[in-house]
N, C-alpha and C. Protein backbone atom coordinates (compact mmCIF):
# COMPACT_ATOMS: atom_id res chain seq x y z
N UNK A 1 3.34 -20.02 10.35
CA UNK A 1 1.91 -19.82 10.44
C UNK A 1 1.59 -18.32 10.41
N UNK A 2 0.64 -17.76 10.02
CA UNK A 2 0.32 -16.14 9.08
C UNK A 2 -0.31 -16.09 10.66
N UNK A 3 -0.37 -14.89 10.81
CA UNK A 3 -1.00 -14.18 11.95
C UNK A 3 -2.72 -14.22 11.25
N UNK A 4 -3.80 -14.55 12.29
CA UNK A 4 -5.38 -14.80 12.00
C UNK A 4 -5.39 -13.36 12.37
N UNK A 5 -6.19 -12.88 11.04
CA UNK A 5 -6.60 -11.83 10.79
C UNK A 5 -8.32 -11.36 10.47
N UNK A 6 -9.42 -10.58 11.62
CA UNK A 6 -10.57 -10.18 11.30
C UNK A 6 -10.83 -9.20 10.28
N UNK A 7 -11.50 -9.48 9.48
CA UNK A 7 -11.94 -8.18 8.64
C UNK A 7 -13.08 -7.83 8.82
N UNK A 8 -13.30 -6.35 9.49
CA UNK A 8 -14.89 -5.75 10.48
C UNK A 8 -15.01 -4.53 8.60
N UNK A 9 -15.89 -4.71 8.93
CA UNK A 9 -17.08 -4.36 7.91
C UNK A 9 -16.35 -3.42 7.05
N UNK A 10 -15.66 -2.40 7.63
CA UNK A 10 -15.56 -0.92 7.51
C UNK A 10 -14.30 -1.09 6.35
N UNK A 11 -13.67 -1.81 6.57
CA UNK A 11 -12.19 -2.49 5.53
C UNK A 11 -12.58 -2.24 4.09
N UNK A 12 -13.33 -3.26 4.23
CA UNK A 12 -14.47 -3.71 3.06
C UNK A 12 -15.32 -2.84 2.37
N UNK A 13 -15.62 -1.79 3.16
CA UNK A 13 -16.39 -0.75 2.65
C UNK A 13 -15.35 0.34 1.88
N UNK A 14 -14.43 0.55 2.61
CA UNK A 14 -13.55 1.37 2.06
C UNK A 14 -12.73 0.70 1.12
N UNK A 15 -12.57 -0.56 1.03
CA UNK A 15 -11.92 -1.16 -0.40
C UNK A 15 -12.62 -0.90 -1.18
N UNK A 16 -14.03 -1.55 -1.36
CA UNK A 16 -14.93 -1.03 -2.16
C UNK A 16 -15.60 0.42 -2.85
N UNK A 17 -14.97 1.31 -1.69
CA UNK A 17 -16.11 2.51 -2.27
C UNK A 17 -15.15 3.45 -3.77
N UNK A 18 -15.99 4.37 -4.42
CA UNK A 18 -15.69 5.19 -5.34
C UNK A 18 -14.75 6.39 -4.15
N UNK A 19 -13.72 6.68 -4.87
CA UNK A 19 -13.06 7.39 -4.37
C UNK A 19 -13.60 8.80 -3.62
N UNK A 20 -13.38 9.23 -2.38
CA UNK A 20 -14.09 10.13 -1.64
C UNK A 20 -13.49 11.56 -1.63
N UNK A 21 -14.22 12.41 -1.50
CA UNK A 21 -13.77 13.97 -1.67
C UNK A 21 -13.45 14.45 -0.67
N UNK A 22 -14.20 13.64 1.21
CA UNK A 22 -13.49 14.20 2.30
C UNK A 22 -11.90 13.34 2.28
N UNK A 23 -11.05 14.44 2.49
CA UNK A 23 -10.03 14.26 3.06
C UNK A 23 -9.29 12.91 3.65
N UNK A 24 -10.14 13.02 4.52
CA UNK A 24 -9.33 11.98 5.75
C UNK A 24 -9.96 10.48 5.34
N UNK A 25 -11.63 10.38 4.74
CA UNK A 25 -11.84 9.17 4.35
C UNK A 25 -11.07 8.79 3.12
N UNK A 26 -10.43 9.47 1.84
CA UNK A 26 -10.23 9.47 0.68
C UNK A 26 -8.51 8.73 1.23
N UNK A 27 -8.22 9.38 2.11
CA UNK A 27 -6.69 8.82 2.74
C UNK A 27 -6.91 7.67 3.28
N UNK A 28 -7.68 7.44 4.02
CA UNK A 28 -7.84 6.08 4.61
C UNK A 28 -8.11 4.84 3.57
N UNK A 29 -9.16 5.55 2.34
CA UNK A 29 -9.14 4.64 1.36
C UNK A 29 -7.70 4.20 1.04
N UNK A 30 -7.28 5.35 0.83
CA UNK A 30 -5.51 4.77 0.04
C UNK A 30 -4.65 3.81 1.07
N UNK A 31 -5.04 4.06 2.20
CA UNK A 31 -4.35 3.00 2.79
C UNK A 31 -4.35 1.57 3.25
N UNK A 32 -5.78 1.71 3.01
CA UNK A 32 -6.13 0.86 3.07
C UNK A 32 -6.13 0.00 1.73
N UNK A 33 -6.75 0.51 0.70
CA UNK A 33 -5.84 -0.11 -0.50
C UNK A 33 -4.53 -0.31 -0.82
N UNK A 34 -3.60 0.41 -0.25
CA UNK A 34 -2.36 0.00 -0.56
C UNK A 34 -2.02 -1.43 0.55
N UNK A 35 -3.07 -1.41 1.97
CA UNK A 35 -2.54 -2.34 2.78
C UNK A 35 -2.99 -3.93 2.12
N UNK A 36 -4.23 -3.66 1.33
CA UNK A 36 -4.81 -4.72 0.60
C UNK A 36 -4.16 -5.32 -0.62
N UNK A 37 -2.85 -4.33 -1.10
CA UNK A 37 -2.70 -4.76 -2.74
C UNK A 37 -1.23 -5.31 -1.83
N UNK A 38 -0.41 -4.64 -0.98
CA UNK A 38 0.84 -5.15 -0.64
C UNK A 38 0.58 -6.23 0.44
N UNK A 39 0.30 -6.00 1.29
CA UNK A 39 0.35 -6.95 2.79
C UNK A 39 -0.68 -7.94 3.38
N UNK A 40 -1.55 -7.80 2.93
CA UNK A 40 -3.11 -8.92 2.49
C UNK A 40 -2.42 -9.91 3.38
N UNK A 41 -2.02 -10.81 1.87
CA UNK A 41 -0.79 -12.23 1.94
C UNK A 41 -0.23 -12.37 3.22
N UNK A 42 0.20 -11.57 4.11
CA UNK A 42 1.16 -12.01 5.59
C UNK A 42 0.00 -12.15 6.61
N UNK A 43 -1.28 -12.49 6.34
CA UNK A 43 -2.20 -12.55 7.13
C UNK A 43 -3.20 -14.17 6.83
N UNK A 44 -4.04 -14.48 7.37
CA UNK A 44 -5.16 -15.49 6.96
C UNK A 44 -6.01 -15.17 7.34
N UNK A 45 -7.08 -14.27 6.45
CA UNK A 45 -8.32 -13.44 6.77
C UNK A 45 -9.50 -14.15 7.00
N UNK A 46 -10.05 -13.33 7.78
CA UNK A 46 -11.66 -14.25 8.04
C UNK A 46 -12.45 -13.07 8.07
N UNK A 47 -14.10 -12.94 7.59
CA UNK A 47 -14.60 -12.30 7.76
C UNK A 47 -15.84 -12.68 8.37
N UNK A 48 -17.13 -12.77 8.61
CA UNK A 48 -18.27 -13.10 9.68
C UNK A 48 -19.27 -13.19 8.93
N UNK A 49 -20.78 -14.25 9.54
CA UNK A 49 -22.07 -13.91 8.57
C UNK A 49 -22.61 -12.30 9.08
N UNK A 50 -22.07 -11.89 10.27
CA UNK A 50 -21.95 -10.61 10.16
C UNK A 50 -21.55 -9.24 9.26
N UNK A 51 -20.44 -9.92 9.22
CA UNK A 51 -19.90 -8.55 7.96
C UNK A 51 -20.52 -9.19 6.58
N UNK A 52 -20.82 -10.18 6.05
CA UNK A 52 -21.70 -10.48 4.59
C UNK A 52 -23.19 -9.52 5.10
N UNK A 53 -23.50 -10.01 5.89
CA UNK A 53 -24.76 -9.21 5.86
C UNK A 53 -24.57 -7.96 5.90
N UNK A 54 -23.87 -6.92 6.44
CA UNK A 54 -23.61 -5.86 6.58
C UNK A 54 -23.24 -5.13 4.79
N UNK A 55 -22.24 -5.96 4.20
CA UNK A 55 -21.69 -5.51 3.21
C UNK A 55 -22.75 -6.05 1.79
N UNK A 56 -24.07 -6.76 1.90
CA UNK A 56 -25.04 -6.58 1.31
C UNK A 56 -25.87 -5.64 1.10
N UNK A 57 -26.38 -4.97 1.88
CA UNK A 57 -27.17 -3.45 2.39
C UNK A 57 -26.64 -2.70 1.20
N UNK A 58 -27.42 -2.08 0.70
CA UNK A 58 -27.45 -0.64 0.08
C UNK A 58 -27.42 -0.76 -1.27
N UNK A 59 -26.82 0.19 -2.18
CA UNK A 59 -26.84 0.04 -3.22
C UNK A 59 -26.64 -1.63 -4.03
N UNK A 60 -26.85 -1.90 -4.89
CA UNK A 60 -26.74 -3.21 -5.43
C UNK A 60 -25.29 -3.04 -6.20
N UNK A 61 -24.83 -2.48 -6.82
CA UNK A 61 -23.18 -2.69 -7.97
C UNK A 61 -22.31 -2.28 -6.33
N UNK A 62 -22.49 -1.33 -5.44
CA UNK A 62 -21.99 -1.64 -4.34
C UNK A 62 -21.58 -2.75 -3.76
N UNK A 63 -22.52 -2.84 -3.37
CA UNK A 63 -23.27 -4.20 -2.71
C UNK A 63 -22.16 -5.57 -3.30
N UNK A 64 -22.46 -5.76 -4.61
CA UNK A 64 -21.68 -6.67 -5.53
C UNK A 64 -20.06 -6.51 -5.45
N UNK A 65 -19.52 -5.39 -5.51
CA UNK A 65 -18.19 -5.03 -5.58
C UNK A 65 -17.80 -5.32 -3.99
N UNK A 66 -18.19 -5.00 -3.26
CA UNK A 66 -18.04 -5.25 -1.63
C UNK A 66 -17.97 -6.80 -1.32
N UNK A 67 -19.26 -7.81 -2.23
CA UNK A 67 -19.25 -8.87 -2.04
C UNK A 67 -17.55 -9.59 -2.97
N UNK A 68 -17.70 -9.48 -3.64
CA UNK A 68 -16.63 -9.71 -4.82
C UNK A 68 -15.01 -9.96 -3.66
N UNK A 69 -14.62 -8.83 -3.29
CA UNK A 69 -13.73 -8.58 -2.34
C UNK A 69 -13.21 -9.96 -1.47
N UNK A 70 -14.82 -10.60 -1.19
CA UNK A 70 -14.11 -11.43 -0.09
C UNK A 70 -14.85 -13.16 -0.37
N UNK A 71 -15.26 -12.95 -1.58
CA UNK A 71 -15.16 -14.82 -2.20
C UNK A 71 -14.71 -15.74 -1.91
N UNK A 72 -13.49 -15.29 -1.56
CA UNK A 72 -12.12 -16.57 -1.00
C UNK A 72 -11.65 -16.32 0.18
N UNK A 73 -12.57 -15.63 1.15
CA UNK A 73 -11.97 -15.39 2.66
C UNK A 73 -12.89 -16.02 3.36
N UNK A 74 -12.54 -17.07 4.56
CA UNK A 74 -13.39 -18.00 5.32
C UNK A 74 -14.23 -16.91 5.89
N UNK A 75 -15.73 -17.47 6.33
CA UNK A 75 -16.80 -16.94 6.70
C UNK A 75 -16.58 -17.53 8.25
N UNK A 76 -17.38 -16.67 9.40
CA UNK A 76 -16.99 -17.13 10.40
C UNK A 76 -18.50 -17.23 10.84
N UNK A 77 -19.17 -18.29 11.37
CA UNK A 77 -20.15 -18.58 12.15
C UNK A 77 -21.07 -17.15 13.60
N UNK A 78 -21.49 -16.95 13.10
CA UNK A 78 -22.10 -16.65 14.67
C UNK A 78 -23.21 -17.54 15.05
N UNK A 79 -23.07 -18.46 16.40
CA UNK A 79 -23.01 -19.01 17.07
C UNK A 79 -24.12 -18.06 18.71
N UNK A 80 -24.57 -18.90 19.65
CA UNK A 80 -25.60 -18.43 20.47
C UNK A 80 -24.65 -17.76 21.67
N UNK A 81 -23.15 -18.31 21.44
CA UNK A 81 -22.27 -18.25 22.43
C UNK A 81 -21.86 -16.80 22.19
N UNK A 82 -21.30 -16.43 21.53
CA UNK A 82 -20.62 -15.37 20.48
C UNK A 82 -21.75 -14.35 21.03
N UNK A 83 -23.20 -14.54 20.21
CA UNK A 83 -24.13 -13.43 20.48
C UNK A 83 -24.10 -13.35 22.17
N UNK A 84 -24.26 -14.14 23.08
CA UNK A 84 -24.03 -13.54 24.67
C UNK A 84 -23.11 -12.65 24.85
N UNK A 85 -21.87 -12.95 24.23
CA UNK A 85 -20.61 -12.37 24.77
C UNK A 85 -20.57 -11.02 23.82
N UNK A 86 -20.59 -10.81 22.84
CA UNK A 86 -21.40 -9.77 22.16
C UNK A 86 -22.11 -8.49 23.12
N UNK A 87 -23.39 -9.61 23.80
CA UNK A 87 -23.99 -8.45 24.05
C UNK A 87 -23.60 -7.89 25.44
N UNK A 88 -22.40 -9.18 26.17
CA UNK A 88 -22.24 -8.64 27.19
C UNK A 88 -20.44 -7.64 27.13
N UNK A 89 -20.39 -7.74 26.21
CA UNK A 89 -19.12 -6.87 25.67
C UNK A 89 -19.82 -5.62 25.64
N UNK A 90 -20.77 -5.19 25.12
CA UNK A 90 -21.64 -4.07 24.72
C UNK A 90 -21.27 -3.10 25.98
N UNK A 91 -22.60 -4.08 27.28
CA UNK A 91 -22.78 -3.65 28.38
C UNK A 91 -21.61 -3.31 29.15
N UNK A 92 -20.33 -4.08 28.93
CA UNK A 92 -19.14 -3.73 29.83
C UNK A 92 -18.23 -2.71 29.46
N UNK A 93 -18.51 -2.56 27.69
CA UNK A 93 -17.80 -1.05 27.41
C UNK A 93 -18.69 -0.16 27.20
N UNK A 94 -19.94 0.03 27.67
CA UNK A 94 -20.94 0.67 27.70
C UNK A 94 -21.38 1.38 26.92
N UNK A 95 -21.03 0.12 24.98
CA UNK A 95 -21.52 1.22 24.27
C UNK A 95 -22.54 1.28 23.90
N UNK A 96 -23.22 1.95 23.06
CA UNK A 96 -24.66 2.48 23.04
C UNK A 96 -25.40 0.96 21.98
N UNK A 97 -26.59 1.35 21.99
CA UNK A 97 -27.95 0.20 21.42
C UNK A 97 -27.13 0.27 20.01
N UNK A 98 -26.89 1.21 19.06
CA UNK A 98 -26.46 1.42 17.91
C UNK A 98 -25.71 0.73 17.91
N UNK A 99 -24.29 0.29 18.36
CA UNK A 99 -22.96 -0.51 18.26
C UNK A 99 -23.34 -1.67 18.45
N UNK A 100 -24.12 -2.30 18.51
CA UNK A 100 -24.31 -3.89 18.64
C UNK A 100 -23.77 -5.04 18.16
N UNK A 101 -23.85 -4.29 16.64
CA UNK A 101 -22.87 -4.73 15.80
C UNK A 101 -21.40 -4.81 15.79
N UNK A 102 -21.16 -3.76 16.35
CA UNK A 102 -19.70 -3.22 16.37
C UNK A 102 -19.32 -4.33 17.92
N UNK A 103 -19.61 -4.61 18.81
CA UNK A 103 -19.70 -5.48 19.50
C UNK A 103 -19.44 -6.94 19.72
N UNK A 104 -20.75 -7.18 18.27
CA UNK A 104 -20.78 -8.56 17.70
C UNK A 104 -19.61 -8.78 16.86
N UNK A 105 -18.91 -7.75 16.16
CA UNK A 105 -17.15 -7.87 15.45
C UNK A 105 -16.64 -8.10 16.63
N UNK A 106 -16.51 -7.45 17.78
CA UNK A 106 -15.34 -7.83 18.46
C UNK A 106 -15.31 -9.72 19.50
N UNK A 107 -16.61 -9.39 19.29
CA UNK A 107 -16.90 -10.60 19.81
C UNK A 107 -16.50 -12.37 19.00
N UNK A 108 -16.78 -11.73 17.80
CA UNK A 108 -16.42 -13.22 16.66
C UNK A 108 -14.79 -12.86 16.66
N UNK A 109 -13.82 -11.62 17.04
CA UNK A 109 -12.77 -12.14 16.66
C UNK A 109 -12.28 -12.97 17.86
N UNK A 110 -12.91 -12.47 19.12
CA UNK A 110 -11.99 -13.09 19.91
C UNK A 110 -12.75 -14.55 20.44
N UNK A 111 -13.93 -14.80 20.07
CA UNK A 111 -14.26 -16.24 19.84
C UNK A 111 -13.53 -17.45 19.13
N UNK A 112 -12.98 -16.81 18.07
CA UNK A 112 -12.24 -17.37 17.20
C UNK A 112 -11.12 -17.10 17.02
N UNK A 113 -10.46 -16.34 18.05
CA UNK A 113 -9.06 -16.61 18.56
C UNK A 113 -8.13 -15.75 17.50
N UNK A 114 -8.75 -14.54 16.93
CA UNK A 114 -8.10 -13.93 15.90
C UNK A 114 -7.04 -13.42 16.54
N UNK A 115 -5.73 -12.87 15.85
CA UNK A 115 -4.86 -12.27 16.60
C UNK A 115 -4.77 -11.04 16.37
N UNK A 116 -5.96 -10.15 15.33
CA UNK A 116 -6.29 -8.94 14.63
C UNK A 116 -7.49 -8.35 14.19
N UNK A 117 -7.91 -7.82 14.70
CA UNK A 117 -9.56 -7.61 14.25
C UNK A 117 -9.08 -5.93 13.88
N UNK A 118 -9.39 -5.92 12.19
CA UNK A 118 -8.84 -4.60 11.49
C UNK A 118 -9.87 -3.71 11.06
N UNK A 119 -9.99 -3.06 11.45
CA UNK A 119 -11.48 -1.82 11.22
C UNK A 119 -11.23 -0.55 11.42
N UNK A 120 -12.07 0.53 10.39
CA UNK A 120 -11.96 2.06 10.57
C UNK A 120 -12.47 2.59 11.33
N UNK A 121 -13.49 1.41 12.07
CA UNK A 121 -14.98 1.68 13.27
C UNK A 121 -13.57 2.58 14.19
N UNK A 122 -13.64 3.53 14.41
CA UNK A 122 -12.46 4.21 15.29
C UNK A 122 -13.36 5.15 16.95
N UNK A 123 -14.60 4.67 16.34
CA UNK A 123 -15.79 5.32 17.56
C UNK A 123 -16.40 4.25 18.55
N UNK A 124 -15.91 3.22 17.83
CA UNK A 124 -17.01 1.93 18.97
C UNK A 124 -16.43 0.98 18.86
N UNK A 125 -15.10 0.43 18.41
CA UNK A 125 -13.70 -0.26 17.98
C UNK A 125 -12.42 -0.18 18.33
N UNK A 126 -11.94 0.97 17.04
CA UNK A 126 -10.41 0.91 17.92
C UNK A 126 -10.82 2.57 17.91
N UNK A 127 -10.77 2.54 19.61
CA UNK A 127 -9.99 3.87 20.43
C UNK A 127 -9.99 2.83 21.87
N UNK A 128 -9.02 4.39 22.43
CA UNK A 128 -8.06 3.46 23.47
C UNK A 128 -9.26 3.07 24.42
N UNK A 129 -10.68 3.62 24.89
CA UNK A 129 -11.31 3.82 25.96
C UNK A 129 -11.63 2.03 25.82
N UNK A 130 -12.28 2.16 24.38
CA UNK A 130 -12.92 0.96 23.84
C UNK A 130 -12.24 -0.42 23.92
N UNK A 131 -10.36 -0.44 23.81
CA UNK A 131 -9.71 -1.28 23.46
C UNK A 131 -9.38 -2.05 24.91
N UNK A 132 -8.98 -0.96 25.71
CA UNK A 132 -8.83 -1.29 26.98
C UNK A 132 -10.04 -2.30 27.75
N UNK A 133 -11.20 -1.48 27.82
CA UNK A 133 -12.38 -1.91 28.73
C UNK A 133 -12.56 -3.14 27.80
N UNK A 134 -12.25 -3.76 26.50
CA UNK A 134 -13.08 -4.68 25.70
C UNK A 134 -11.71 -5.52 26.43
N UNK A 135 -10.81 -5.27 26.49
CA UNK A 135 -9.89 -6.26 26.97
C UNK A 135 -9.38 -6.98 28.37
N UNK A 136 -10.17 -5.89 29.62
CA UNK A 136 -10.58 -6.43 30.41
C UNK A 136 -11.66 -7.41 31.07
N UNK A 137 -12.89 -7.10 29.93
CA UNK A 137 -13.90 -7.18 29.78
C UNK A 137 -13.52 -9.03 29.46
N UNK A 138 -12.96 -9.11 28.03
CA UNK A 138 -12.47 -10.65 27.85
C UNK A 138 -11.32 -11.38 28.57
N UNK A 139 -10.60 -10.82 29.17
CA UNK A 139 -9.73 -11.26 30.45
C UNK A 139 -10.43 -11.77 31.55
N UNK A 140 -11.76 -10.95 31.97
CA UNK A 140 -12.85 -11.46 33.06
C UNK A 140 -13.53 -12.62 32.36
N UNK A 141 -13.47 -12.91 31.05
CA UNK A 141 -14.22 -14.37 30.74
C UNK A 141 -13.30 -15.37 30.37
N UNK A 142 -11.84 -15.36 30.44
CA UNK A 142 -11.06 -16.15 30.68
C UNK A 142 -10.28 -16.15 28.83
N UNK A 143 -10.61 -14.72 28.34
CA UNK A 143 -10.72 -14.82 26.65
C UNK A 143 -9.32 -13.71 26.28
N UNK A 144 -8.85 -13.98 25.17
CA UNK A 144 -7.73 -13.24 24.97
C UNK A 144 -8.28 -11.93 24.14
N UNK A 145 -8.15 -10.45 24.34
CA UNK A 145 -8.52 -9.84 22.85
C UNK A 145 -7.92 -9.71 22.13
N UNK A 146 -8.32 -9.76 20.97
CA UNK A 146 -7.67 -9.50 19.59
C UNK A 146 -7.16 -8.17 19.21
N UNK A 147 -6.06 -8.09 18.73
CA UNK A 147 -5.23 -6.71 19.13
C UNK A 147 -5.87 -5.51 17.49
N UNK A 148 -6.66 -4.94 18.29
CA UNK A 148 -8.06 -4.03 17.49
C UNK A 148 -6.94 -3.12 17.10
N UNK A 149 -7.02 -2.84 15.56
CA UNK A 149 -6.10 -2.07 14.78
C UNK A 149 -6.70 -1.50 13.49
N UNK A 150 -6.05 -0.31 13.26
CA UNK A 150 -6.53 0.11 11.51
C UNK A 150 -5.34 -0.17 10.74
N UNK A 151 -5.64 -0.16 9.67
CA UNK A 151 -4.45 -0.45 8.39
C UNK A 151 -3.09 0.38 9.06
N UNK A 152 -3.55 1.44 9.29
CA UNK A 152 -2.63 2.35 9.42
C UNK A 152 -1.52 1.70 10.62
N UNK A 153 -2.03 0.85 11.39
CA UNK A 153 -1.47 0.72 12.78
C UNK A 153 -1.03 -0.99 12.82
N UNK A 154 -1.41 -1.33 11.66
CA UNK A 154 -0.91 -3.03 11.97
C UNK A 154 0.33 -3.27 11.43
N UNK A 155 1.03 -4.04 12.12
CA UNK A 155 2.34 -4.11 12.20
C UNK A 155 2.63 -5.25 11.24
N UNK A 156 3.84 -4.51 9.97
CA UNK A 156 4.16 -5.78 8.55
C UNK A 156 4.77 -6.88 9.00
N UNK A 157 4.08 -7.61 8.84
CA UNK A 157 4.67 -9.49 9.40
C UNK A 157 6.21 -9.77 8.24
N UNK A 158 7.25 -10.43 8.98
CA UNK A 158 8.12 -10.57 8.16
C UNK A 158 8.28 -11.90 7.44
């Protein structure tokens, strides 16, 4: 059985985008493309009516190429349950009105029992302050978290 794998918005964006001139995003692209063309397959991806809506926004051939990406990856429900725990994930890692979203990702993976929720969100996602408090946070609701990672950091399934 493939390790259940989240895909948070930011994946998707960087699969999708035209190659970048800063540095560190233009690298992350590559790795993230290389994690998409080699290691995809050792996973069973899901993405959210969250991240569709998210990866609609903005330009339209964007927009399309972003959508394109994930055709054949199950869509995951948000649910009235999900949005509570969402917003009370927010309040317990105390992040700001802006991250709500970023919230509502961590919240659908571990609703749905992902064993990976993979994102570049590295400000309101994966850092340690965030990973920790979100994981006590779902330990106090009786919930496992999903082990919050970037391409760079997820470990090749054999």
């Amino acid at each position: 059985m493939k390790p259940r794998l989240y895909l948070e918005t930011s994946i998707i964006s960087y699969l999708a985008a035209l190659p970048s001139r800063d540095l560190i995003v233009a690298a992350h692209q590559q790795i993230t493309q290389e994690w998409w063309t080699e290691r995809r397959d050792q996973y069973e991806l899901f993405v959210s009516e969250l991240v569709i809506q998210e990866i609609e926004m903005g330009d339209k051939n964007a927009a399309q190429r972003r959508l394109s990406l994930v055709e054949s990856i199950t869509i995951l429900m948000v649910d009235d349950a999900t949005i509570l725990l969402g917003e009370q994930l927010q309040k317990y890692a105390k992040l700001p009105i802006k991250a709500s979203a970023d919230s509502m990702h961590i919240a659908l993976a571990a609703s749905y029992n992902m064993d990976f929720l993979l994102t570049w969100n590295c400000r309101h996602i994966a850092n340690g302050r965030t990973r920790h408090t979100i994981a006590e946070a779902l330990r106090a609701q009786g919930m496992e978290s999903p082990i919050i990672v970037t391409p760079e950091e997820l470990p090749e399934e054999n």
